[in-house]
PDB file of N, CA and C in Angstrom:
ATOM      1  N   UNK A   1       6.520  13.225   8.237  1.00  0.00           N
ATOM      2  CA  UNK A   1       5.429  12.288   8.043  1.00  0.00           C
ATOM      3  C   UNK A   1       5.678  11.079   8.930  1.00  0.00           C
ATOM      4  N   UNK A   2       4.715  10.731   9.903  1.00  0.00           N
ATOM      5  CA  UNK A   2       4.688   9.828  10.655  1.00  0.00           C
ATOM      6  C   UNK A   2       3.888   8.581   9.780  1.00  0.00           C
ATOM      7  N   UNK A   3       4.400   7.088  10.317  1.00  0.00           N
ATOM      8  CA  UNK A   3       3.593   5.816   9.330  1.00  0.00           C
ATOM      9  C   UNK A   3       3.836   4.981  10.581  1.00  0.00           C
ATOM     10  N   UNK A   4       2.675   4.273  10.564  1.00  0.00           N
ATOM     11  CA  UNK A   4       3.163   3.164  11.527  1.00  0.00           C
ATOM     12  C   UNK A   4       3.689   2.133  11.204  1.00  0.00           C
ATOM     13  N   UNK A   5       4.364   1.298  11.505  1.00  0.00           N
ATOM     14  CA  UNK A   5       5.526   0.039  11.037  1.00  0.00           C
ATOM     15  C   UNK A   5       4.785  -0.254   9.760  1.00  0.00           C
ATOM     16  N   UNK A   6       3.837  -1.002   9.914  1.00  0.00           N
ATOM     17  CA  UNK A   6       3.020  -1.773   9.062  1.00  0.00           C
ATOM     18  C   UNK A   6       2.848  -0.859   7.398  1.00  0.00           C
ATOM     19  N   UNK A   7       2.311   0.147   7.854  1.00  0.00           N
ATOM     20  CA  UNK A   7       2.164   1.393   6.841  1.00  0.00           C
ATOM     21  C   UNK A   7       3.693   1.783   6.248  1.00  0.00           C
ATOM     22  N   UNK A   8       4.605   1.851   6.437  1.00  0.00           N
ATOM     23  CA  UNK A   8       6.271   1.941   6.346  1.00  0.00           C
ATOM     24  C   UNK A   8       6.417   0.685   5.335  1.00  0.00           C
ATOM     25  N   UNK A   9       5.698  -0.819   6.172  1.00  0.00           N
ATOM     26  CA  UNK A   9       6.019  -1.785   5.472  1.00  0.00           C
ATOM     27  C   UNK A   9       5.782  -1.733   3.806  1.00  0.00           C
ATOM     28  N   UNK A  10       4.829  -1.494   3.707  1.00  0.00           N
ATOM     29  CA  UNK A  10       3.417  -1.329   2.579  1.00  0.00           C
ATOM     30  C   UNK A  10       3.964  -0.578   1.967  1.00  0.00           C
ATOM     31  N   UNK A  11       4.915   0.639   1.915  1.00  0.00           N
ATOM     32  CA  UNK A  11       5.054   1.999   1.314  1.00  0.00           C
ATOM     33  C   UNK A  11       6.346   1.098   0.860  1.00  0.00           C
ATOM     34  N   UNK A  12       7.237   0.718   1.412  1.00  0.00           N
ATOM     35  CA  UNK A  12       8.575   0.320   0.852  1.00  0.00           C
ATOM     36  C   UNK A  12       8.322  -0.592   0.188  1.00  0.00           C
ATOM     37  N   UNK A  13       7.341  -1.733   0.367  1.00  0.00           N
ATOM     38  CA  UNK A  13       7.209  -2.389  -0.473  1.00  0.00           C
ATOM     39  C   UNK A  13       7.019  -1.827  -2.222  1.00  0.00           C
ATOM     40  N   UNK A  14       5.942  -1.231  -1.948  1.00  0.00           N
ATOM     41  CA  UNK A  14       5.536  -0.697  -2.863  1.00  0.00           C
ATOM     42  C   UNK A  14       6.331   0.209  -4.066  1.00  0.00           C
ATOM     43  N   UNK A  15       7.639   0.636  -3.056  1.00  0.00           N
ATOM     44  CA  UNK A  15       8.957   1.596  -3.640  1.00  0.00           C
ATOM     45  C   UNK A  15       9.516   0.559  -4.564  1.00  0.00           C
ATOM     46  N   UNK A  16       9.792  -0.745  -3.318  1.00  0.00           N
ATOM     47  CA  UNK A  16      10.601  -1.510  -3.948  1.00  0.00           C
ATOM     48  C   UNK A  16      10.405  -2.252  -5.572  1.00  0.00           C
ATOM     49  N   UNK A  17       9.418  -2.492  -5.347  1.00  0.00           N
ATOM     50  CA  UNK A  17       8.505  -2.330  -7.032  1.00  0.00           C
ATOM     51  C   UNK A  17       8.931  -1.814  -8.540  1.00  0.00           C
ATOM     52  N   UNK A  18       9.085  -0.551  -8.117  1.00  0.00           N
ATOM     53  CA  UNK A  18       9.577   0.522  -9.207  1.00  0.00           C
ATOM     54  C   UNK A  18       7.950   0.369 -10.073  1.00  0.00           C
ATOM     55  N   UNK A  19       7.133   0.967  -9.456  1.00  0.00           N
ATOM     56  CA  UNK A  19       5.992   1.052 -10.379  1.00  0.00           C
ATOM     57  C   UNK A  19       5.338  -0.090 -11.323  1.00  0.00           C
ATOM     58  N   UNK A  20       6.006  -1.481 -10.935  1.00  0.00           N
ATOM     59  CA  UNK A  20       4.801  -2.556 -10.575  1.00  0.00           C
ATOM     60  C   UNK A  20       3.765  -2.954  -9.481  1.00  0.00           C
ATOM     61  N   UNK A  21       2.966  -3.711 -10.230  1.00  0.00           N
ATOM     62  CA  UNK A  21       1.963  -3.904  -9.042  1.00  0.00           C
ATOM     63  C   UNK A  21       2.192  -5.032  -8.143  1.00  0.00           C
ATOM     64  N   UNK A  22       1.387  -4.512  -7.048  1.00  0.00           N
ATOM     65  CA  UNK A  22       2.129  -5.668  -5.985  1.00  0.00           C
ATOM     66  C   UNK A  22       0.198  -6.247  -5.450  1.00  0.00           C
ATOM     67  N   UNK A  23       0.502  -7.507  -5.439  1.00  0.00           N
ATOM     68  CA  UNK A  23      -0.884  -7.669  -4.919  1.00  0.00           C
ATOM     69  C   UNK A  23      -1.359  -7.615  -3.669  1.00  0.00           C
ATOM     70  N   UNK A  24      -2.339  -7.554  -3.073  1.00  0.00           N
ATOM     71  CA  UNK A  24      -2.383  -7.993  -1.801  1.00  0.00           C
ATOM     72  C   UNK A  24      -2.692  -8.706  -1.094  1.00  0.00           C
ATOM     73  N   UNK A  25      -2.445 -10.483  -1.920  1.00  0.00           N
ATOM     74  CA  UNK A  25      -1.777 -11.210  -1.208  1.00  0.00           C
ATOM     75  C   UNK A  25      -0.432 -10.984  -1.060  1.00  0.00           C
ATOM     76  N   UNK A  26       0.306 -11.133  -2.021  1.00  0.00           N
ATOM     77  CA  UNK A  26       1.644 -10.778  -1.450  1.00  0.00           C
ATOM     78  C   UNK A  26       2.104  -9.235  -0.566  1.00  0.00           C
ATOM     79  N   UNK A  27       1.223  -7.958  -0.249  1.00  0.00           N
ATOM     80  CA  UNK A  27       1.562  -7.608   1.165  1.00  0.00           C
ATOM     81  C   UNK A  27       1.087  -8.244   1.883  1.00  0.00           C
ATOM     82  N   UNK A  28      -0.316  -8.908   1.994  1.00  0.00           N
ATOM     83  CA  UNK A  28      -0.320 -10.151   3.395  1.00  0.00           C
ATOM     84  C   UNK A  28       0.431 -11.030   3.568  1.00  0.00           C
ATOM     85  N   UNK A  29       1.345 -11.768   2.906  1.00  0.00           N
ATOM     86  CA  UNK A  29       2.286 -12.447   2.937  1.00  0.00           C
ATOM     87  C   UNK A  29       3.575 -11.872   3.501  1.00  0.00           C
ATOM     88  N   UNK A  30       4.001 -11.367   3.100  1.00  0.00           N
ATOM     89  CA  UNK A  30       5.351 -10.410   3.226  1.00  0.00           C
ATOM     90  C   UNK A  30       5.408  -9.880   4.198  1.00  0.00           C
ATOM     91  N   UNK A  31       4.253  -9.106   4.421  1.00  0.00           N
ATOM     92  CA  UNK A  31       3.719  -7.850   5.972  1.00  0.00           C
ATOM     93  C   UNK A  31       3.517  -8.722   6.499  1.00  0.00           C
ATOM     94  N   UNK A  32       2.702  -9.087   7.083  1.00  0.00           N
ATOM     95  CA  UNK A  32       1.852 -10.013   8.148  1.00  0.00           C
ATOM     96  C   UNK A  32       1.882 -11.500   8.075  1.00  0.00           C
ATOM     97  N   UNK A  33       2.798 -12.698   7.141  1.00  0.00           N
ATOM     98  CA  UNK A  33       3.462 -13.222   7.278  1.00  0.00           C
ATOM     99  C   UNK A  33       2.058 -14.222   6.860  1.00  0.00           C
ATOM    100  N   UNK A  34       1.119 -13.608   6.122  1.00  0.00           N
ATOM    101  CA  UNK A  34       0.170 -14.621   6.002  1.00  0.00           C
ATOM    102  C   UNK A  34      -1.138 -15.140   6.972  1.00  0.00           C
ATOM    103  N   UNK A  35      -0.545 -13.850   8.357  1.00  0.00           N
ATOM    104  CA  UNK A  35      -1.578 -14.445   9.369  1.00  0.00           C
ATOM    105  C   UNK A  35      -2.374 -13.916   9.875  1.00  0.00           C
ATOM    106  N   UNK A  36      -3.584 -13.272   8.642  1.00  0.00           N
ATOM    107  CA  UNK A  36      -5.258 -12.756   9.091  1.00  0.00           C
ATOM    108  C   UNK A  36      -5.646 -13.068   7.142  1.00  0.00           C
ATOM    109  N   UNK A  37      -7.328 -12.703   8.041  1.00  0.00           N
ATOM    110  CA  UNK A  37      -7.844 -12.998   7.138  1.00  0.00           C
ATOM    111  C   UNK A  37      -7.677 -12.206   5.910  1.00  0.00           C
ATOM    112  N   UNK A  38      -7.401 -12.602   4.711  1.00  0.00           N
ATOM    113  CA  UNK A  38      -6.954 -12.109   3.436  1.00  0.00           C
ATOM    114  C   UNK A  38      -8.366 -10.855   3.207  1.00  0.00           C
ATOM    115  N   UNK A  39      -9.646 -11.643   3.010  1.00  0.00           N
ATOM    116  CA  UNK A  39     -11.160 -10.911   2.885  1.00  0.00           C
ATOM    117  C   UNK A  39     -11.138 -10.060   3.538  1.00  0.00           C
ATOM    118  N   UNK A  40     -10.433  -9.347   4.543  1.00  0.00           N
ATOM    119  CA  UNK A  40     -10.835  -7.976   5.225  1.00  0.00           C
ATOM    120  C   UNK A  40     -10.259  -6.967   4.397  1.00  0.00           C
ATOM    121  N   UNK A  41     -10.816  -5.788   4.583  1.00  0.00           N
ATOM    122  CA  UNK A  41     -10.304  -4.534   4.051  1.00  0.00           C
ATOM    123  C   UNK A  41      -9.483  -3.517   5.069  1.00  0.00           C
ATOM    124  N   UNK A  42      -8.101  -4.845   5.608  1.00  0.00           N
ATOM    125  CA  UNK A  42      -6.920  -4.069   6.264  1.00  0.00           C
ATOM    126  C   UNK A  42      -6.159  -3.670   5.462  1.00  0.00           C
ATOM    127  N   UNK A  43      -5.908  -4.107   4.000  1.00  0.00           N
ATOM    128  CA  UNK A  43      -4.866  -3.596   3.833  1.00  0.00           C
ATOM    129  C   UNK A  43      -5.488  -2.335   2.715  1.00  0.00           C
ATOM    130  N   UNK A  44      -6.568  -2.111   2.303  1.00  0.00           N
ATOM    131  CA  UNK A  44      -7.542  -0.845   2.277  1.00  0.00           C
ATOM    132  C   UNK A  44      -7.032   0.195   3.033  1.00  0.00           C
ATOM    133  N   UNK A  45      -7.705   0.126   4.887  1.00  0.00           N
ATOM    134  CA  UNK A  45      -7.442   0.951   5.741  1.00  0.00           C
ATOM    135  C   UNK A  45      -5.605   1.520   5.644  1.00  0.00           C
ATOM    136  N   UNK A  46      -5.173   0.782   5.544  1.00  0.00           N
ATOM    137  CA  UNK A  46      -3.640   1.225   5.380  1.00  0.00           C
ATOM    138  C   UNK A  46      -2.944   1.669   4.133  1.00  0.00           C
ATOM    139  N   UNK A  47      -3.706   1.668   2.766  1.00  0.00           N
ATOM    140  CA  UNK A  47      -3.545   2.190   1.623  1.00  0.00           C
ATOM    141  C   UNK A  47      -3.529   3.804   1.674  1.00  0.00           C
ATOM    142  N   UNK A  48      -5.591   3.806   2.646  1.00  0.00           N
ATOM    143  CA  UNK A  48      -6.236   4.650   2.838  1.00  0.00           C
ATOM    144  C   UNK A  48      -4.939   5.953   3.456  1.00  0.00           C
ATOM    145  N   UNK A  49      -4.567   5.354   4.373  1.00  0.00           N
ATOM    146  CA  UNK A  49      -3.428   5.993   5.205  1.00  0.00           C
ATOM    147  C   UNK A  49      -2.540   6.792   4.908  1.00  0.00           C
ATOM    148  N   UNK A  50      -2.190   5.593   3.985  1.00  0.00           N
ATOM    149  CA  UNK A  50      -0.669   6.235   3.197  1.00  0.00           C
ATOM    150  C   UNK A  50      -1.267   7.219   2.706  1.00  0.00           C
ATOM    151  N   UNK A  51      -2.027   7.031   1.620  1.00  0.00           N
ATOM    152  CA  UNK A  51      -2.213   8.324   0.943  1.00  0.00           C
ATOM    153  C   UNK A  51      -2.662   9.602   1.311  1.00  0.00           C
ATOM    154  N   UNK A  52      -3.413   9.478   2.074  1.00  0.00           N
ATOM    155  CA  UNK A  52      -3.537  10.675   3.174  1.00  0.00           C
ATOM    156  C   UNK A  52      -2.004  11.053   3.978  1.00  0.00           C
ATOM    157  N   UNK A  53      -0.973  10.401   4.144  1.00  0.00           N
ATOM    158  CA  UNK A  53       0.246  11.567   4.584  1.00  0.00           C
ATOM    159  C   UNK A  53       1.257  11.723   3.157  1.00  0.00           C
ATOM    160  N   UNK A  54       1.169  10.976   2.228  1.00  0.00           N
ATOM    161  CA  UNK A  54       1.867  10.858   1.557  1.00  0.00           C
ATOM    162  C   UNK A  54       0.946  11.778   0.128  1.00  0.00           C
ATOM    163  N   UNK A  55      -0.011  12.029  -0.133  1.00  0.00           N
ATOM    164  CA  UNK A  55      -0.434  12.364  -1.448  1.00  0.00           C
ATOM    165  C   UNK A  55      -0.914  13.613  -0.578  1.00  0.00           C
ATOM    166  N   UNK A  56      -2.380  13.415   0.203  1.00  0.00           N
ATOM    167  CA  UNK A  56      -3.461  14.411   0.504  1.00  0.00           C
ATOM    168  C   UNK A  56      -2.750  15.742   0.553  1.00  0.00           C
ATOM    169  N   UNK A  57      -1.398  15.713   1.630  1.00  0.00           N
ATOM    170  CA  UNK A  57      -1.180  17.305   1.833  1.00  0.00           C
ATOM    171  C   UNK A  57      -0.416  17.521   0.476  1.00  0.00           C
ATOM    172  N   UNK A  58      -0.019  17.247  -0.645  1.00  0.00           N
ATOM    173  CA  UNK A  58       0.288  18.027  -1.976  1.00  0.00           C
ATOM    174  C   UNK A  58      -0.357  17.779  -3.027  1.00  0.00           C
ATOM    175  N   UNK A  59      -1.806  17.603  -2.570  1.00  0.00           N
ATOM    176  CA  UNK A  59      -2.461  17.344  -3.674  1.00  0.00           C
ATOM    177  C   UNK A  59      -2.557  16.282  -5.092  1.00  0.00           C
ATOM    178  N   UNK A  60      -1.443  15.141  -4.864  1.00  0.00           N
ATOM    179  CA  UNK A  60      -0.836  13.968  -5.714  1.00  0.00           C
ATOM    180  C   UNK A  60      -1.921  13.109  -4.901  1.00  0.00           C
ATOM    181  N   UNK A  61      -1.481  11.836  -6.689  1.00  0.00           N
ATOM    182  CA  UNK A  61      -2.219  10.300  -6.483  1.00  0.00           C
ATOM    183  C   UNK A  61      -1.145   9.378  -6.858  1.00  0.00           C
ATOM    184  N   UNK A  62      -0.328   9.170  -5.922  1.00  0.00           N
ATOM    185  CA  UNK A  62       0.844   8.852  -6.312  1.00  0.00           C
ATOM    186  C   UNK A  62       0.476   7.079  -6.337  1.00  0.00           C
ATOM    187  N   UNK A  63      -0.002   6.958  -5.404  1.00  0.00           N
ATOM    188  CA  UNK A  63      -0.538   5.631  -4.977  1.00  0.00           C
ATOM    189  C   UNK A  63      -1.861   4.560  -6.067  1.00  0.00           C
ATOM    190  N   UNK A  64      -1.406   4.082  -6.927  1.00  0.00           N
ATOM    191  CA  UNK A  64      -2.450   3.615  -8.038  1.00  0.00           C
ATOM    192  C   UNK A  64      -3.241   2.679  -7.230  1.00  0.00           C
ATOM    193  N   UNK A  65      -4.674   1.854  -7.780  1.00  0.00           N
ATOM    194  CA  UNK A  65      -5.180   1.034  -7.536  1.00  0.00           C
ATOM    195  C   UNK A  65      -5.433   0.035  -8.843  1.00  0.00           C
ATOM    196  N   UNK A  66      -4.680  -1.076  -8.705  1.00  0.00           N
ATOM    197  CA  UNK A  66      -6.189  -1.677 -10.137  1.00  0.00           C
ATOM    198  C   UNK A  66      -6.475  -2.590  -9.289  1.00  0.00           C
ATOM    199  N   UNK A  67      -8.092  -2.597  -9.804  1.00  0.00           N
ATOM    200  CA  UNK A  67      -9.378  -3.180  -8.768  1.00  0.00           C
ATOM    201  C   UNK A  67      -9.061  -4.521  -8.887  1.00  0.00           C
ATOM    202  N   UNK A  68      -9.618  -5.108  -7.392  1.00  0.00           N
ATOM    203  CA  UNK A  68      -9.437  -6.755  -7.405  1.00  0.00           C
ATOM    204  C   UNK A  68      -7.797  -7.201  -7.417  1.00  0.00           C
ATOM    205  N   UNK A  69      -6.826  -6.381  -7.472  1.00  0.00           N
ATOM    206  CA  UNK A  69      -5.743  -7.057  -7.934  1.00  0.00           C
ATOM    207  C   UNK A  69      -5.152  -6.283  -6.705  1.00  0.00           C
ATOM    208  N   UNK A  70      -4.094  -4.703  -6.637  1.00  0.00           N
ATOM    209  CA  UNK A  70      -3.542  -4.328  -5.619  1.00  0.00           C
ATOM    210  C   UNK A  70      -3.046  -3.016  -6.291  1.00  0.00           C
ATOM    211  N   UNK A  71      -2.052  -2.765  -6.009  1.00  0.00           N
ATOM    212  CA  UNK A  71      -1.405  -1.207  -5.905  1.00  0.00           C
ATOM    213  C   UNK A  71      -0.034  -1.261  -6.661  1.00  0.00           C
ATOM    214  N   UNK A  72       0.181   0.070  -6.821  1.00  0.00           N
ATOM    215  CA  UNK A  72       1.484   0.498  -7.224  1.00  0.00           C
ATOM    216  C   UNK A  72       2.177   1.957  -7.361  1.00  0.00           C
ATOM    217  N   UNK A  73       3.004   2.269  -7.014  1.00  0.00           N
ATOM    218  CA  UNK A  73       3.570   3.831  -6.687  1.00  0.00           C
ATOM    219  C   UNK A  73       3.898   3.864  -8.038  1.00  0.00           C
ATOM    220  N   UNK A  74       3.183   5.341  -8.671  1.00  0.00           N
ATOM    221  CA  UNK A  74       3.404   6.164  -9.953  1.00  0.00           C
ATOM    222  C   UNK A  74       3.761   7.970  -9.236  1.00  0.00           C
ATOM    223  N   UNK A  75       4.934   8.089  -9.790  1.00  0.00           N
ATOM    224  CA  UNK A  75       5.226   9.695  -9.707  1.00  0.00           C
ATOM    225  C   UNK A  75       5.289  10.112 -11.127  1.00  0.00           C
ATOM    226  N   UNK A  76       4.815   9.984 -11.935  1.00  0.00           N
ATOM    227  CA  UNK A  76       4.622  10.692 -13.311  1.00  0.00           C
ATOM    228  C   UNK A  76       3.374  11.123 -12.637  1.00  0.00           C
TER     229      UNK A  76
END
């Protein structure tokens, strides 16, 4: 499975967690150091990503969403 830096970033973050949620301000903060606009749906496109190399080919949703807030890695 190939990720690009950014996408790598996002995924470890997300490890690092242990199945809390992480918002996304704090991956814009952390990743990108705070410097684009928060209102875009980049860090969407790169959710989008992950889960497509990481879930799509075995059929898992490993990758949670709660709305308005951000993400979190579940393997149950």
């Amino acid at each position: 499975m190939n990720l690009t830096l950014r996408a790598y970033q996002i995924l470890v973050k997300l490890l690092e967690q242990k199945g809390e949620f992480v918002s996304k301000q704090v991956l814009v903060t952390e990743i990108w150091g705070g410097s684009f606009d928060f209102n875009t749906n980049t860090i969407e496109v790169y959710i989008s990503f992950i889960r497509n190399k990481l879930d799509k080919p075995f059929g898992k949703n490993t990758i949670k969403t709660k709305v308005g807030y951000g993400y979190y890695i579940d393997f149950n």
